[in-house]
Protein backbone atom coordinates (compact mmCIF):
# COMPACT_ATOMS: atom_id res chain seq x y z
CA UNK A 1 -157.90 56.16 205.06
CA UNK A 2 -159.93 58.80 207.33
CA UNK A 3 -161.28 61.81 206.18
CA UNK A 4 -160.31 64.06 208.83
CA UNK A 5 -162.84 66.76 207.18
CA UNK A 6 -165.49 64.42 209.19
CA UNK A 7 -163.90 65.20 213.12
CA UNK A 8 -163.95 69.31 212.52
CA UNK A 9 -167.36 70.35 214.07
CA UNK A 10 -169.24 72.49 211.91
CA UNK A 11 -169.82 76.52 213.29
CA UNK A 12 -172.92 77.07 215.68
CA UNK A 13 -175.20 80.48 214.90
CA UNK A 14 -177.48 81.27 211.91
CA UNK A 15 -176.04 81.14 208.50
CA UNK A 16 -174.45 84.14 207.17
CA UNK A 17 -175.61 85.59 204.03
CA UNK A 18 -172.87 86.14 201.34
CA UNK A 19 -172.97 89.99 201.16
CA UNK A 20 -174.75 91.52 198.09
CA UNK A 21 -174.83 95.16 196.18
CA UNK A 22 -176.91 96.46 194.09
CA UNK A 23 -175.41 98.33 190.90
CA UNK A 24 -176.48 101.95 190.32
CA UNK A 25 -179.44 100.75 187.04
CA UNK A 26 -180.59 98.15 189.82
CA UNK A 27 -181.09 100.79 193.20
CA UNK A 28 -183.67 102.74 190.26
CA UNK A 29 -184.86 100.07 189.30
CA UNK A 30 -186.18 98.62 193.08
CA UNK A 31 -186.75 102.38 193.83
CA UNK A 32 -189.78 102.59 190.82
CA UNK A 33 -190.34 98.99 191.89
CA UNK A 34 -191.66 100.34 195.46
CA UNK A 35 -194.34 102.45 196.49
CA UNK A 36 -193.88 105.72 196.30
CA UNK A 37 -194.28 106.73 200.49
CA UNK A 38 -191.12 103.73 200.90
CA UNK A 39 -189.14 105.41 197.62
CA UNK A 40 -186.71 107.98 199.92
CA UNK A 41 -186.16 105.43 202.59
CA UNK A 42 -184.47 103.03 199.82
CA UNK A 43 -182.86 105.58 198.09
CA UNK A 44 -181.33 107.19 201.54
CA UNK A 45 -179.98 103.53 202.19
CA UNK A 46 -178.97 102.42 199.26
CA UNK A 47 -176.71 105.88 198.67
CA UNK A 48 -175.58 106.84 202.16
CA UNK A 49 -174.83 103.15 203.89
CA UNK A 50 -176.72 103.76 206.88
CA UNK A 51 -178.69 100.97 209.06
CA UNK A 52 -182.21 100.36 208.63
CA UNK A 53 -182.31 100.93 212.36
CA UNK A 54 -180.23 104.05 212.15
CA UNK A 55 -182.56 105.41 209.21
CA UNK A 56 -185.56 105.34 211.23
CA UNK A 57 -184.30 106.83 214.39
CA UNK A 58 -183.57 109.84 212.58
CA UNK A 59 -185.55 113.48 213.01
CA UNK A 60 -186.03 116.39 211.02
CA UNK A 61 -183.68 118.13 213.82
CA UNK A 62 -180.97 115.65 212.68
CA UNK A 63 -180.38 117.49 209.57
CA UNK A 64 -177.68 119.63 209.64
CA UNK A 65 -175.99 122.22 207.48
CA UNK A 66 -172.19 121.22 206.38
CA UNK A 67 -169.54 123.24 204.37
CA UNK A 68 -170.52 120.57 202.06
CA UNK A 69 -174.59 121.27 201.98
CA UNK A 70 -176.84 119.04 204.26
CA UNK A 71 -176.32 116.14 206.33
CA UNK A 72 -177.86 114.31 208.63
CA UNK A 73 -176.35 113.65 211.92
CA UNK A 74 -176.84 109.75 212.55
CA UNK A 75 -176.14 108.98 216.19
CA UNK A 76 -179.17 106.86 217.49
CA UNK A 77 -180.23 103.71 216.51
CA UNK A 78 -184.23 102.13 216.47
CA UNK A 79 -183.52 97.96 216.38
CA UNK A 80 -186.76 96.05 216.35
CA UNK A 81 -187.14 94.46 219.72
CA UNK A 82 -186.97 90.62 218.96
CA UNK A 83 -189.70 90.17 221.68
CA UNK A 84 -192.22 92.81 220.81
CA UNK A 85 -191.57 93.58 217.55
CA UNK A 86 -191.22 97.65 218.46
CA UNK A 87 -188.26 99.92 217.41
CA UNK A 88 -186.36 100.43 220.10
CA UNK A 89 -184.28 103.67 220.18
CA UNK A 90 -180.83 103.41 221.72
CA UNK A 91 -177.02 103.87 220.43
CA UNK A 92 -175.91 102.97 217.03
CA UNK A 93 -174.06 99.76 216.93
CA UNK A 94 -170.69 101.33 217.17
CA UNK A 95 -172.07 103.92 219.42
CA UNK A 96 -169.88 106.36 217.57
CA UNK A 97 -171.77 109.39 215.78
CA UNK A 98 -171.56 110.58 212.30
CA UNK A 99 -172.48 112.64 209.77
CA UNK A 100 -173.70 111.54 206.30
CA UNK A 101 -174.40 114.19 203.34
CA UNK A 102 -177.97 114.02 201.81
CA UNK A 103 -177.52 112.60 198.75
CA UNK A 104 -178.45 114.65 196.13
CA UNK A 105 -181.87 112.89 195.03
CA UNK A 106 -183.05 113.24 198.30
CA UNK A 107 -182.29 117.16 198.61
CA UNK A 108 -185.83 117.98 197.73
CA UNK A 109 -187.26 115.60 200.21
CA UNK A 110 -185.37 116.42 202.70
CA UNK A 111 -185.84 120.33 201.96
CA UNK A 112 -189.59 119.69 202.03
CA UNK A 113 -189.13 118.04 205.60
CA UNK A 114 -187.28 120.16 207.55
CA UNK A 115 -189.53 123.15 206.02
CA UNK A 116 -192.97 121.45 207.48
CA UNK A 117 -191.76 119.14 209.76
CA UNK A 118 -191.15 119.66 213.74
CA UNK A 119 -187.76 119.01 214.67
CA UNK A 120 -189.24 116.01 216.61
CA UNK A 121 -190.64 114.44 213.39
CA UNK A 122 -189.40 111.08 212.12
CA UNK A 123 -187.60 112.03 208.82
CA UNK A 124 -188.80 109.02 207.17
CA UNK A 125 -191.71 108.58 208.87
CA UNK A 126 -193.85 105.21 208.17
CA UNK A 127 -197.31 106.31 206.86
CA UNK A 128 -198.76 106.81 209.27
CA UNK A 129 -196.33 109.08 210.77
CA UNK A 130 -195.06 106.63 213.32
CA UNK A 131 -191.03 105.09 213.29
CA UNK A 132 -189.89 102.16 210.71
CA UNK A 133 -189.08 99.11 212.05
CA UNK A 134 -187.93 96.29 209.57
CA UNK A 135 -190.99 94.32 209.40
CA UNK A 136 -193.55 97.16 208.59
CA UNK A 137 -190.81 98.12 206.13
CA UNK A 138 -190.58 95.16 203.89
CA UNK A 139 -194.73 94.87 204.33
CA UNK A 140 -195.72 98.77 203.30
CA UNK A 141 -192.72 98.12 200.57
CA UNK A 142 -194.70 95.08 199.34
CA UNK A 143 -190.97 93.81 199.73
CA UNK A 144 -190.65 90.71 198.01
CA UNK A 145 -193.17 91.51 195.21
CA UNK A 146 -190.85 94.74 194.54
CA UNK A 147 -187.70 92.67 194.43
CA UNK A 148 -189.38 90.46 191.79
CA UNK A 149 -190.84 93.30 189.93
CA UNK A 150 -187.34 95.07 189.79
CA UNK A 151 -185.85 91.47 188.55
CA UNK A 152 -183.52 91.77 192.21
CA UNK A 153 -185.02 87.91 194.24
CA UNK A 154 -183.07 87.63 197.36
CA UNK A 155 -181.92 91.30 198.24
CA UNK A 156 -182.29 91.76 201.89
CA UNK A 157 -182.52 95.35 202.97
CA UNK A 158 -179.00 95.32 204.58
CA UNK A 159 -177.57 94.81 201.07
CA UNK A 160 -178.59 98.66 200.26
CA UNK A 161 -175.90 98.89 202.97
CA UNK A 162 -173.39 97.21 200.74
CA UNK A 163 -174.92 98.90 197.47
CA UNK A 164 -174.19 102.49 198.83
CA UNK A 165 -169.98 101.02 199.77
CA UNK A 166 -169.74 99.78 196.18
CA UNK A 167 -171.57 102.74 194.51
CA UNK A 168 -168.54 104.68 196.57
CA UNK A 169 -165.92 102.68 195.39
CA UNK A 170 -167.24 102.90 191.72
CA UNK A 171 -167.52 106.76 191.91
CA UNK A 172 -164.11 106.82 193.22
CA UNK A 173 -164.42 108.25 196.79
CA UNK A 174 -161.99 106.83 199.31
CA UNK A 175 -164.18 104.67 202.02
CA UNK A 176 -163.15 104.99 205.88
């Protein structure tokens, strides 16, 4: 007999990672599992959905007001350059523009920024005042130790993407 399992060539490209979510206990718990200054940048992506790279292109002058309270107009992305290892600010992925609501534990925070930021300023600026990219991220986040600390191994930072659709989902909102 032949196992014709054997003649199917297996798929080129990096292995996918079996998409994960956090549940709402877990986001607190890897928010108090971070430091403080990297605190609103997981809670804005673990609540809203956006991209890392969409997060950090965003300004103070992005916030907007809504009939609903604020938002914040995403419609840039900053990707880290594979070759230098610098955010580079271009389109979003879908190059279509949106607008997200602040989520309500990041009303202060955002309050505070738009009163003594310029409209110029990163919203979540790294500390030194300078854009996110992904690697200076998960370093300043002390990434891996936090994801132990908070019992969460093996959560990439995309997941929070994934977290914020589920949290949806669970809280009943209808997803577009």
């Amino acid at each position: 007999a032949v196992n014709v399992a054997q003649q199917v060539k297996q798929p080129r490209g990096p292995v996918r990672h079996e998409p994960r979510w956090l549940t709402a206990p877990q986001l607190q718990d890897l928010v108090h599992a971070v430091p403080a200054h990297c605190r609103p940048v997981v809670l804005f992506l673990g609540l809203t959905g956006a991209r890392f790279s969409e997060m950090a292109a965003l300004t103070v002058g992005d916030v907007i007001e809504t009939r609903h309270g604020l938002g914040v107009r995403i419609h840039r992305a900053a990707p880290q350059s594979k070759t230098s290892s610098r955010a580079v600010m271009g389109s979003t992925k879908t190059h279509v523009a949106r607008t997200v609501p602040v989520p309500a534990p990041l009303l202060g925070y955002v309050e505070e920024r738009t009163r003594h930021g310029k409209k110029t300023d990163y919203l979540f600026p790294s500390p030194t005042g300078t854009i996110w990219t992904n690697t200076n991220f998960r370093l300043r986040a002390k990434w891996s130790q936090s994801l132990k600390k908070a019992g969460l191994t093996g959560t990439r930072i995309h997941d929070l993407r994934h977290t914020a659709a589920s949290l949806a989902i669970d809280a009943g909102e209808p997803l577009h």
